[in-house]
C-alpha atoms as a PDB file:
ATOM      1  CA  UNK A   1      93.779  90.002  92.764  1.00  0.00           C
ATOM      2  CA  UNK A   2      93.686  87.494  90.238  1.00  0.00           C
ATOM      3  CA  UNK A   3      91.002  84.417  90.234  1.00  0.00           C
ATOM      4  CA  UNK A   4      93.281  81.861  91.867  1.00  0.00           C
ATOM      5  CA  UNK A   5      94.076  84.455  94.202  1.00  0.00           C
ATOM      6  CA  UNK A   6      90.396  84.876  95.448  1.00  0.00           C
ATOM      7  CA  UNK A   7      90.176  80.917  95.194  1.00  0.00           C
ATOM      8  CA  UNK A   8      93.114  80.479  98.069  1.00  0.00           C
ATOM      9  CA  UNK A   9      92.255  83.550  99.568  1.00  0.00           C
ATOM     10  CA  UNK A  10      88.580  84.715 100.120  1.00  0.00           C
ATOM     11  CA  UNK A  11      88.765  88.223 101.557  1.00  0.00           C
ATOM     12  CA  UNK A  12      87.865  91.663  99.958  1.00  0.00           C
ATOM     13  CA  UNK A  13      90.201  93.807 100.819  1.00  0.00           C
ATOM     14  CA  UNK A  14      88.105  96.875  99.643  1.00  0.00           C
ATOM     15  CA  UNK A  15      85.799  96.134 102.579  1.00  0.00           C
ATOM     16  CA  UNK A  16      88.715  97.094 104.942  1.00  0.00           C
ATOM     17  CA  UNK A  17      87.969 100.092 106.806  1.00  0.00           C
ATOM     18  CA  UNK A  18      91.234 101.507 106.872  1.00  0.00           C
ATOM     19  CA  UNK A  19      91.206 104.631 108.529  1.00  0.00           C
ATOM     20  CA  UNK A  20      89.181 102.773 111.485  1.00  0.00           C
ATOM     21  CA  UNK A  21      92.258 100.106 111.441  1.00  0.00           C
ATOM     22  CA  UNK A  22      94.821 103.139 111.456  1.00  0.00           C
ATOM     23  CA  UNK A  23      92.974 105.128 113.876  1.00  0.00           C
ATOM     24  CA  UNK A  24      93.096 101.913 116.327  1.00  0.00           C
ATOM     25  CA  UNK A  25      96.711 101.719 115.422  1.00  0.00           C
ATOM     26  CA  UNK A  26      97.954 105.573 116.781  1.00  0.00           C
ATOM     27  CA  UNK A  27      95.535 105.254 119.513  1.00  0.00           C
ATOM     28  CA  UNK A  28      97.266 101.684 120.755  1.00  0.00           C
ATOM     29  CA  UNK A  29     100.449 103.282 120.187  1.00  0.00           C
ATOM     30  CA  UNK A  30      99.710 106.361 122.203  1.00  0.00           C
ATOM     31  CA  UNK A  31      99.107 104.131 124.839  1.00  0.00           C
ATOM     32  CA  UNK A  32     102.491 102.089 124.402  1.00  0.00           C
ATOM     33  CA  UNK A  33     104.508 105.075 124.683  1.00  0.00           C
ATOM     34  CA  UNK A  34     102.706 106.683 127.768  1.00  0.00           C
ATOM     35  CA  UNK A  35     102.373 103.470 129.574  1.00  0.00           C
ATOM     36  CA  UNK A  36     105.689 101.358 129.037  1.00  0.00           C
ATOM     37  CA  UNK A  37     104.962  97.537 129.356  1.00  0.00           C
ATOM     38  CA  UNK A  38     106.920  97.128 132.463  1.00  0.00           C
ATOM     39  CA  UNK A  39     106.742  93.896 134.493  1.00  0.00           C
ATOM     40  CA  UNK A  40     106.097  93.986 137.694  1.00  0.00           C
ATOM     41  CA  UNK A  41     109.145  93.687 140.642  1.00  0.00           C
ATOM     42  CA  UNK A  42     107.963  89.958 141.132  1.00  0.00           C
ATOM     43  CA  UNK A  43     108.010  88.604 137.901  1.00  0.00           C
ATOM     44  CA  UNK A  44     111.297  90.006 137.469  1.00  0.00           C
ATOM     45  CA  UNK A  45     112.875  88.418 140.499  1.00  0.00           C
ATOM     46  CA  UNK A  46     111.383  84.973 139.190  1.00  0.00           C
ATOM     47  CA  UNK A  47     113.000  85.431 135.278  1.00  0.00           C
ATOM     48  CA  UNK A  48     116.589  86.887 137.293  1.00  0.00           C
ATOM     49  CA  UNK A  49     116.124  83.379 139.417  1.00  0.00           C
ATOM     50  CA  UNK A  50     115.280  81.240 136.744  1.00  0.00           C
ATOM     51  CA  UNK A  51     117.841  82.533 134.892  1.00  0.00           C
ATOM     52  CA  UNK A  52     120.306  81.884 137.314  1.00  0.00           C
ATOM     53  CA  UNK A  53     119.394  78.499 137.673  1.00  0.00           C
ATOM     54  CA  UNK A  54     118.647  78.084 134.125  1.00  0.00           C
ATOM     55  CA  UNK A  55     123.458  79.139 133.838  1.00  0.00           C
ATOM     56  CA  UNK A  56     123.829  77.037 137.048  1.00  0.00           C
ATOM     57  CA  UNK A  57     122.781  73.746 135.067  1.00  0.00           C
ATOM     58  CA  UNK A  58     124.427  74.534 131.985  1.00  0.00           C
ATOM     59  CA  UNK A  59     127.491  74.977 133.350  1.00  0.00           C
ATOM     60  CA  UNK A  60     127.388  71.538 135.572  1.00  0.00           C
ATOM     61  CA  UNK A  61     126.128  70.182 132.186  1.00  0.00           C
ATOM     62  CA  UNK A  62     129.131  71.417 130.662  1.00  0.00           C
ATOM     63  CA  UNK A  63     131.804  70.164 133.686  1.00  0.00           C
ATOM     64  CA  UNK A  64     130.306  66.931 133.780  1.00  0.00           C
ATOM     65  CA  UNK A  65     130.628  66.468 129.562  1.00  0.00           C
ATOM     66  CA  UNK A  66     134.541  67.706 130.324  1.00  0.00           C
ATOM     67  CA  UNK A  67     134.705  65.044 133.061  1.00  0.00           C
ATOM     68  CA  UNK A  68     133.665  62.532 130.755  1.00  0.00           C
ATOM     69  CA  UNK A  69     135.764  63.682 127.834  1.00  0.00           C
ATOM     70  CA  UNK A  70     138.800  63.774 130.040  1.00  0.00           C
ATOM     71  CA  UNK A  71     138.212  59.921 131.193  1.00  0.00           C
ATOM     72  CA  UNK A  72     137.896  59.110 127.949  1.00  0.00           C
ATOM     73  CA  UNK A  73     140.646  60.787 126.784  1.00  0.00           C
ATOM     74  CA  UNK A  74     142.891  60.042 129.650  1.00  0.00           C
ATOM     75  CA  UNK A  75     141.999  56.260 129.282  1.00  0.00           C
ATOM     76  CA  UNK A  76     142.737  55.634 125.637  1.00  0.00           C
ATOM     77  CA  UNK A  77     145.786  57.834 126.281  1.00  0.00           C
ATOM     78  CA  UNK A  78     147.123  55.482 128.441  1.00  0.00           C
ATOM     79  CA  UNK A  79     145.452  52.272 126.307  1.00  0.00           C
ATOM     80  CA  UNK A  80     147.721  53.907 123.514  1.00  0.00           C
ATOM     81  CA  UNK A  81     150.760  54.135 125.797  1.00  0.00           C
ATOM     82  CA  UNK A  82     150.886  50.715 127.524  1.00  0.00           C
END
């Protein structure tokens, strides 16, 4: 690292201990594999339900913008026509 470098960035990377940092890392993935980060039965039920109503409002979102677009529509249709 240059001078500026150590200006913006005070670390030393040499005082790293990086077979600590590795070790930590195998051991933490040891653990991911043998104990999968599952949620539990309730919290799942809550995300399928707010999902569900999380679609249900989009999609009266989106009827209600095609309501409106067809009045519109429909209105200076028949402005056009008279």
């Amino acid at each position: 690292m240059n001078e500026v470098d150590l200006e913006e960035f005070p670390c030393d990377l040499g005082s790293v201990d990086w077979y600590k940092g590795i070790e930590r890392f195998l051991m933490a993935l040891r653990k991911l594999q043998n104990e999968p980060p599952y949620a539990s039965i309730e919290a799942k039920r809550k995300n399928r339900n707010l999902m569900i109503l999380h679609y249900t409002v989009c999609g009266l979102f989106a009827l209600f913008a095609l309501y409106i677009f067809y009045t519109i529509t429909s209105s200076f249709i028949s402005f056009l026509s008279a």
